[in-house]
Protein backbone atom coordinates (compact mmCIF):
# COMPACT_ATOMS: atom_id res chain seq x y z
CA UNK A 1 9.19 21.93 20.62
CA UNK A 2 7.45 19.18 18.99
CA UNK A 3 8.99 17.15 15.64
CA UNK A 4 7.45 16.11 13.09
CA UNK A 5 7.73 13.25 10.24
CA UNK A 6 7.32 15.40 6.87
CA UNK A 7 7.15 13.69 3.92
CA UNK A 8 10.31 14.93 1.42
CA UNK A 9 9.68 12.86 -1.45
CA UNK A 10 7.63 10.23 -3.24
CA UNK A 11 8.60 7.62 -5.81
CA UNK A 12 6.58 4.53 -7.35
CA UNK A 13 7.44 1.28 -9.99
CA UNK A 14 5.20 -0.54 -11.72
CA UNK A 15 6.13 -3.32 -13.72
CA UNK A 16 6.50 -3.51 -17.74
CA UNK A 17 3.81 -6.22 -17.87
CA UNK A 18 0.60 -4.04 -18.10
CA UNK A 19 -2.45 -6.75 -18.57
CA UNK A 20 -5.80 -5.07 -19.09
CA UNK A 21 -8.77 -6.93 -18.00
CA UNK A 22 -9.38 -8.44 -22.10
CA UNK A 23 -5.75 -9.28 -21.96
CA UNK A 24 -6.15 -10.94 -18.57
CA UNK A 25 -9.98 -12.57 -20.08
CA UNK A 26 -8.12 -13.97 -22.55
CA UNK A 27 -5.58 -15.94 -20.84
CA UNK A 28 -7.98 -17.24 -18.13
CA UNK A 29 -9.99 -18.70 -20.76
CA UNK A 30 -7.37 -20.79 -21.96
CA UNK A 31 -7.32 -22.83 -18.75
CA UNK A 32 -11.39 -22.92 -19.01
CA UNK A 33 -12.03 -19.61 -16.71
CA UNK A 34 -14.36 -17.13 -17.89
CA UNK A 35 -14.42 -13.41 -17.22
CA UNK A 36 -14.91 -10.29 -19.17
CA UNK A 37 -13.96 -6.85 -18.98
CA UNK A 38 -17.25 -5.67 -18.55
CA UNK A 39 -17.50 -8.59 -15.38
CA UNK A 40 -14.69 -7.43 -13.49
CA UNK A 41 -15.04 -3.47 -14.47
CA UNK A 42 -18.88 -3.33 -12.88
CA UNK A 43 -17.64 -5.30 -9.62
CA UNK A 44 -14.46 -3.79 -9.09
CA UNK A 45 -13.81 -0.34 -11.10
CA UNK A 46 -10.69 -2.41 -12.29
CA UNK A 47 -9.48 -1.76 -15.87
CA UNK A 48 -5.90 -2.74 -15.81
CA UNK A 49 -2.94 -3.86 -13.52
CA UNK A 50 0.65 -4.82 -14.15
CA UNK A 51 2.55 -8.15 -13.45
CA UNK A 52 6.46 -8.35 -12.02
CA UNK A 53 8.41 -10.80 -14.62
CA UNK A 54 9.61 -13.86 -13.28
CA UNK A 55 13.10 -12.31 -12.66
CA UNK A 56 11.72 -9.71 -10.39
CA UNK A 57 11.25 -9.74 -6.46
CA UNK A 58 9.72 -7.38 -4.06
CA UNK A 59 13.22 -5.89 -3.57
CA UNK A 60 13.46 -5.20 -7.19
CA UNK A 61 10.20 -3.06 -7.40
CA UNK A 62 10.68 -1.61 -4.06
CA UNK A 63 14.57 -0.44 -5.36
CA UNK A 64 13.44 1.34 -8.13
CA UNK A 65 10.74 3.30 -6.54
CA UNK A 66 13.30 4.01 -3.62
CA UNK A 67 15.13 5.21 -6.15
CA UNK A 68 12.61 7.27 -7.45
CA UNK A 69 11.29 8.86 -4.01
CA UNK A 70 15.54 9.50 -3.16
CA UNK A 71 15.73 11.73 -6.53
CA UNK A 72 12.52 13.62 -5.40
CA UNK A 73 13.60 14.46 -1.82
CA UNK A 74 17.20 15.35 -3.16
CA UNK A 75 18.94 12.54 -1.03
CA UNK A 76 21.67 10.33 -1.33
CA UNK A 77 20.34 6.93 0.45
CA UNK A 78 24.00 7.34 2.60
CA UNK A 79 21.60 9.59 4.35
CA UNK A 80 18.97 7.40 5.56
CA UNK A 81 19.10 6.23 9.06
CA UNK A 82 15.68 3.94 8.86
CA UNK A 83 14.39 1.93 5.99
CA UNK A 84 10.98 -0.19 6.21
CA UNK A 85 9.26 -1.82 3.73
CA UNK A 86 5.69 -3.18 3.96
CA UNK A 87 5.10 -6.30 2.19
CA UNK A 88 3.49 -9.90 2.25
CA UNK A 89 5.08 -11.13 -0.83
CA UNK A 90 9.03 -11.28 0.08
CA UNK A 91 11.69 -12.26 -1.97
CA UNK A 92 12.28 -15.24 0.31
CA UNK A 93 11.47 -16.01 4.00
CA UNK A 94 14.47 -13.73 5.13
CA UNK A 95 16.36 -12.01 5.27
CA UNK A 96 14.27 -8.92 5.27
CA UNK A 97 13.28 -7.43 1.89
CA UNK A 98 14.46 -3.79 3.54
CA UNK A 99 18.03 -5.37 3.82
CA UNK A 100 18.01 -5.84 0.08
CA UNK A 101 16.86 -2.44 -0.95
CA UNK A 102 19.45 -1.25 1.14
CA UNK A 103 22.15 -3.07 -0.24
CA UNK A 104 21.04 -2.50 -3.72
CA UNK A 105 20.95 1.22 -3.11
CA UNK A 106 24.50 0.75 -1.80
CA UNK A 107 24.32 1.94 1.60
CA UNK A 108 24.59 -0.04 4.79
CA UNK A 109 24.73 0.44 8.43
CA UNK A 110 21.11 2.05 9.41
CA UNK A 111 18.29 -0.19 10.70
CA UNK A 112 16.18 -1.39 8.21
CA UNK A 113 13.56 -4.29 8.70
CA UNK A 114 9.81 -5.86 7.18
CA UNK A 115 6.84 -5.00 8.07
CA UNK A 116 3.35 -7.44 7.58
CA UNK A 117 -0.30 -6.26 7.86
CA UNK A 118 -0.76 -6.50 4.68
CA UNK A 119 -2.90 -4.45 2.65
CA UNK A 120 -2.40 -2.21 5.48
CA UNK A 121 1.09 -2.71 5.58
CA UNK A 122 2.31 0.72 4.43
CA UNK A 123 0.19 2.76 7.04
CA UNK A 124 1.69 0.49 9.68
CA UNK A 125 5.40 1.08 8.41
CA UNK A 126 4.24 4.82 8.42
CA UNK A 127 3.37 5.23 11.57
CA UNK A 128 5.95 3.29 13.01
CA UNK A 129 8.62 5.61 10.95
CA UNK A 130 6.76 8.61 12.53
CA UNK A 131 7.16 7.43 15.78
CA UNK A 132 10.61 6.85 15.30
CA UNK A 133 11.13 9.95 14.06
CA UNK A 134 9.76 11.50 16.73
CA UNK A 135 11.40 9.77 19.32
CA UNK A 136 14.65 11.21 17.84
CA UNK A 137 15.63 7.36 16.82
CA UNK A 138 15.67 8.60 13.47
CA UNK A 139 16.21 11.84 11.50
CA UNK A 140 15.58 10.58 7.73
CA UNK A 141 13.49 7.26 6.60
CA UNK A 142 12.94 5.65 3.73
CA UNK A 143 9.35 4.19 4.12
CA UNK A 144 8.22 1.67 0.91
CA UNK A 145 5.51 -0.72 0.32
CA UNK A 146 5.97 -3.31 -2.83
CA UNK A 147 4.06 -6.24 -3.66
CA UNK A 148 4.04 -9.27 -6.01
CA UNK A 149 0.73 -10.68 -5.49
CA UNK A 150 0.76 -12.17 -8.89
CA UNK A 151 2.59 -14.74 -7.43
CA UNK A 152 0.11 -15.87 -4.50
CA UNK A 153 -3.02 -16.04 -6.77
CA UNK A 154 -4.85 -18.77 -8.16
CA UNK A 155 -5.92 -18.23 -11.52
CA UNK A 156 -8.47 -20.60 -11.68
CA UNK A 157 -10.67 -18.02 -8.95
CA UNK A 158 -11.81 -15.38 -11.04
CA UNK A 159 -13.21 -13.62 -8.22
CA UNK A 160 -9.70 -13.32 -6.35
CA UNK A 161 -7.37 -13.45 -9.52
CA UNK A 162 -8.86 -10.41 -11.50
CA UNK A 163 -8.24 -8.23 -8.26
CA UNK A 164 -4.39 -7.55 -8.08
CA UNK A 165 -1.53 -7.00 -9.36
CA UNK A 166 1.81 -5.62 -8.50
CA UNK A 167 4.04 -2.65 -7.66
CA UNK A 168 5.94 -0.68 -5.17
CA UNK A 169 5.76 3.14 -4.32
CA UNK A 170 7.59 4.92 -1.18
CA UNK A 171 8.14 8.25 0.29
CA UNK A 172 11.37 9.84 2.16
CA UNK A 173 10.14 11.06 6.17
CA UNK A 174 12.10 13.94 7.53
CA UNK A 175 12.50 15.22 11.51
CA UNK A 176 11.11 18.87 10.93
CA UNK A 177 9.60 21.60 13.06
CA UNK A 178 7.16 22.28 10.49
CA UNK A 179 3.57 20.13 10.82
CA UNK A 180 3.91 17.13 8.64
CA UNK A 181 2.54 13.70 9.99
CA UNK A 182 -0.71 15.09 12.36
CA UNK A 183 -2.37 11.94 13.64
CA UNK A 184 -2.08 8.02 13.11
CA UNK A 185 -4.58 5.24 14.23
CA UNK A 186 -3.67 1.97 13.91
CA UNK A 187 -6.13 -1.62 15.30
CA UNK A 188 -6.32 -5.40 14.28
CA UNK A 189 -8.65 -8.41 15.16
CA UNK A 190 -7.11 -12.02 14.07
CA UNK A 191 -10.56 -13.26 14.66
CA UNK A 192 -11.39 -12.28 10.87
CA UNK A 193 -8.05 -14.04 9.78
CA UNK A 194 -9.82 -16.84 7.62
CA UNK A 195 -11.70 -14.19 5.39
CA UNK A 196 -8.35 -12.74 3.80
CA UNK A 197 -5.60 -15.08 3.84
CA UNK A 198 -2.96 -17.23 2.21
CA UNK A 199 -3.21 -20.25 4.19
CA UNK A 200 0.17 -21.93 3.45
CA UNK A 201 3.65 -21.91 4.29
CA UNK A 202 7.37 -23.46 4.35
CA UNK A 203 7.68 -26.65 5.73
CA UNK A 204 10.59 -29.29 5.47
CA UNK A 205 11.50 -28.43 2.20
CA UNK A 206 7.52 -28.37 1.07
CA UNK A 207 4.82 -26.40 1.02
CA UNK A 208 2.20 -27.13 4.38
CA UNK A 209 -1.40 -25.77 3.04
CA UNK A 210 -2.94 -24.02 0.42
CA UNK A 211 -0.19 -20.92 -0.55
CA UNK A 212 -2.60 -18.94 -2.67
CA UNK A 213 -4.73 -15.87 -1.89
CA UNK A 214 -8.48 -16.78 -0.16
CA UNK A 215 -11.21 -14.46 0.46
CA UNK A 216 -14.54 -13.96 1.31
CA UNK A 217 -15.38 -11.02 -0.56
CA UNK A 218 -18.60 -9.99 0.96
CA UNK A 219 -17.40 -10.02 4.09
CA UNK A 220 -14.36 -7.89 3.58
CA UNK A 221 -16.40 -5.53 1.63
CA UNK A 222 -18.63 -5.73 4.71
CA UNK A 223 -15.64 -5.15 7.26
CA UNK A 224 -14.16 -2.91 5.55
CA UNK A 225 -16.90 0.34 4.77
CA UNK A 226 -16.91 0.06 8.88
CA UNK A 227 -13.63 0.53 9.46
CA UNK A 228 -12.11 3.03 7.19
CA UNK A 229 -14.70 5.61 8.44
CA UNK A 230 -13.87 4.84 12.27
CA UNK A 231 -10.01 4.98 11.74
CA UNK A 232 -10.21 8.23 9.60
CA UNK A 233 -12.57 9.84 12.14
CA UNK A 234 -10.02 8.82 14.84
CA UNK A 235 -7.23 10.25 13.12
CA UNK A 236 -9.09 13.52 12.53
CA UNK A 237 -9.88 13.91 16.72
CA UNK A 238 -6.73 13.29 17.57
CA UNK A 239 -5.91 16.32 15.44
CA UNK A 240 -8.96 18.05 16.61
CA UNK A 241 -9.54 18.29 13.01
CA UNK A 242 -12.79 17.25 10.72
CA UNK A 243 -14.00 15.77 7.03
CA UNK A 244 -13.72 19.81 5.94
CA UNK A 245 -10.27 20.25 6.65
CA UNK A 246 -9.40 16.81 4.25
CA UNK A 247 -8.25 18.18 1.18
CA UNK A 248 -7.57 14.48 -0.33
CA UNK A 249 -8.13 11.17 0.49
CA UNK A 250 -5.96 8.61 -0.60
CA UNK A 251 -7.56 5.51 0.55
CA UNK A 252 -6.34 1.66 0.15
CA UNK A 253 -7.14 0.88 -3.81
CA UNK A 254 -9.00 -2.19 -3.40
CA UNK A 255 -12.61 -1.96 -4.62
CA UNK A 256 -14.11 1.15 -6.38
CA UNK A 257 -17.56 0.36 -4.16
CA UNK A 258 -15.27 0.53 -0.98
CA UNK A 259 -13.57 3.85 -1.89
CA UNK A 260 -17.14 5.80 -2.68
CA UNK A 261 -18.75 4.63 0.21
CA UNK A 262 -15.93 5.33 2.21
CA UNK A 263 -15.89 9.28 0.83
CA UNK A 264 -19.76 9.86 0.94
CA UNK A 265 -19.76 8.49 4.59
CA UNK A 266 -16.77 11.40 5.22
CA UNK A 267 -18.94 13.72 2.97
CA UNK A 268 -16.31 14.22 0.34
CA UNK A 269 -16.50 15.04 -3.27
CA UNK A 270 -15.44 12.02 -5.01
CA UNK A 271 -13.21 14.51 -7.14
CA UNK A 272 -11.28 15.04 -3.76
CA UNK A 273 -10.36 10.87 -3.81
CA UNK A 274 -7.12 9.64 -5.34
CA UNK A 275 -8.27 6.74 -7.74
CA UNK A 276 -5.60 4.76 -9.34
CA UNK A 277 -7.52 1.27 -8.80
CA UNK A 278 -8.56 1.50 -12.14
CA UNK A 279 -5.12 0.65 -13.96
CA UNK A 280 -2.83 -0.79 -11.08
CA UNK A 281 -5.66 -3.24 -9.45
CA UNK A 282 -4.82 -4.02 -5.81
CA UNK A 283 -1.53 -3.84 -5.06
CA UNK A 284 -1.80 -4.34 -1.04
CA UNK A 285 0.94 -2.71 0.55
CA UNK A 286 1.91 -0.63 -2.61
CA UNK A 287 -1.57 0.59 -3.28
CA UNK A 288 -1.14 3.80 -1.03
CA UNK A 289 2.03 4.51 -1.81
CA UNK A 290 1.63 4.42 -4.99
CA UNK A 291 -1.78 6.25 -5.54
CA UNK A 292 0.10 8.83 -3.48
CA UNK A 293 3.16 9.39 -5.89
CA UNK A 294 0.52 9.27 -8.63
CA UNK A 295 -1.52 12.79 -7.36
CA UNK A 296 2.00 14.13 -6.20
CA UNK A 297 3.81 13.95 -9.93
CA UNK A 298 0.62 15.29 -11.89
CA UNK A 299 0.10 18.18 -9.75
CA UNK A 300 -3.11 17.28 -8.01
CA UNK A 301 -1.03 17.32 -4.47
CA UNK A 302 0.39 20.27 -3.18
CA UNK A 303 2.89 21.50 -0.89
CA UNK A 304 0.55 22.55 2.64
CA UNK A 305 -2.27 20.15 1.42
CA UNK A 306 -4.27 17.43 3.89
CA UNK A 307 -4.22 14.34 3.20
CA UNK A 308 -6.17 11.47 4.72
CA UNK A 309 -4.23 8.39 3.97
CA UNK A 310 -6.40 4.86 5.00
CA UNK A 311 -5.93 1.13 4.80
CA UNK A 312 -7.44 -2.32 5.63
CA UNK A 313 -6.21 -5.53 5.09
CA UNK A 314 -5.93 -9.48 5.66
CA UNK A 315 -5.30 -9.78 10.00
CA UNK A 316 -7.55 -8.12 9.91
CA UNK A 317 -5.38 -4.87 10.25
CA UNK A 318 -6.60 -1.60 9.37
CA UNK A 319 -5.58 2.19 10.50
CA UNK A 320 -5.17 5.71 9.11
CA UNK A 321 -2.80 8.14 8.89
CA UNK A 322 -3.45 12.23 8.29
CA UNK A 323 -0.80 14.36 7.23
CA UNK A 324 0.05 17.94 6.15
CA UNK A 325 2.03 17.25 2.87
């Protein structure tokens, strides 16, 4: 009898700091860099996105929408026996951002550990719970991906700074005889490393490099139309499924250009794509995660639904994973 991974509850956190793109205009301006809302709304589909405060850390978003996703699934986290967290933005260099949501949820004992490919972080940590799961390692996991890009940006690149903000959103996997996770399809190539990256790091006390966010936006955009359709199409063969049987797809919220094309080359309706892009910018990691709570709390998901979850990110990483929710 095969098991499953079914997803038993979702949870998100965004941050009180909610800049919209005049709010952010206005502050860029003051150290002599000019955007507008109409600039980054027409390049983007960005509107808003929210900022952690200077007392908060990965951990603290990823807690609360642990928290959230526990309540949902009707869990005590004493019941967990896996807990990953996707991120690129830790609290510190280690220990592990999962160790800290654990101990701040007040359990201990199960493994829990980072995982980094970043914007495609949370399909990663997915797919790795799944398999897990499956392997009978683990029964019930606690799967998150939170961000705090804000602090890796330089806000003196408008065409990197207006892009992201920050966030965390996670969902509760359960062992169950019932279909849940169907198919997962996971690649990377380091040769596109230098288009997405934060070339710095930790050294003697200092900082070796440049530690804020680089990219070369046309050729992500260029990467990245490619990819999503191959991974999703993967996912759906190994399911023996096709683009008809997708009731939603929830893809990385990056760029409003790469979500369309990515639905009309999968013939979809873009009524059937989960768009919250528009007033969380990119949150890497968090961005699936979180669109997914969004569609689950205001009824748009439901119970025996398909759902075509994608990401691609800085590695370059990329992968899919479809699921009966």
């Amino acid at each position: 009898m095969r098991i499953y991974s079914r997803i038993l509850g979702t949870g998100s956190y965004l941050p009180e700091k909610r800049l919209t793109n005049a709010d952010l205009a206005a502050e860029l301006s003051q150290q002599g860099v000019e955007t507008s809302d109409d600039w980054i709304i027409e390049r983007t589909g960005i509107r808003a996105r929210h900022f952690a405060a200077d007392t908060q850390g990965s951990s603290d978003l990823a807690t609360e929408a642990a928290r959230q996703a526990l309540t949902a699934a009707g869990i005590s986290a004493e019941e967990l026996d896996l807990i990953i967290v996707a991120t690129s933005t830790p609290d510190m260099v280690f220990p592990s951002v999962a160790t800290m949501v654990q101990h701040k949820l007040g359990t201990a004992g199960c493994p829990a550990f980072d995982v980094q490919a970043v914007c495609s972080g949370f399909i990663y940590a997915l797919t790795i719970a799944d398999s897990m799961i499956q392997s009978g390692s683990a029964k019930r996991a606690l799967v998150i991906g939170s961000e705090v890009f804000s602090r890796i940006l330089d806000f003196k690149d408008r065409t990197t700074c207006v892009l992201f903000g920050d966030g965390a959103g996670a969902v509760i996997l359960e062992a169950s005889e019932q279909p849940g996770i169907l198919a997962t399809d996971l690649h990377a190539d380091g040769k596109y490393k230098d288009i997405l990256c934060v070339p710095g790091h930790v050294n003697r006390g200092g900082i070796l490099g440049d530690p804020v966010l680089k990219m070369d936006g046309q050729a992500v955009f260029k990467l990245a139309v490619g990819v999503l359709e191959e991974t999703a199409r993967a996912s759906l063969a190994k399911a023996n499924m096709t683009d008809a049987d997708i009731d939603w797809l929830i893809p990385h919220q990056a760029n409003i250009r790469i979500m369309q094309s990515t639905a009309r080359k999968l013939r979809m309706s873009p009524d059937k794509v989960v768009v919250t892009v528009d007033q969380h910018g990119n949150t890497s990691a968090a961005s699936i995660p979180l669109a997914l709570d969004t569609a689950v709390r205001d009824g748009r998901i439901q119970r025996g639904q398909t759902l075509m979850l994608e990401g691609v990110g800085g590695g370059f990483t990329w992968g899919s994973v479809l699921l009966r929710y």
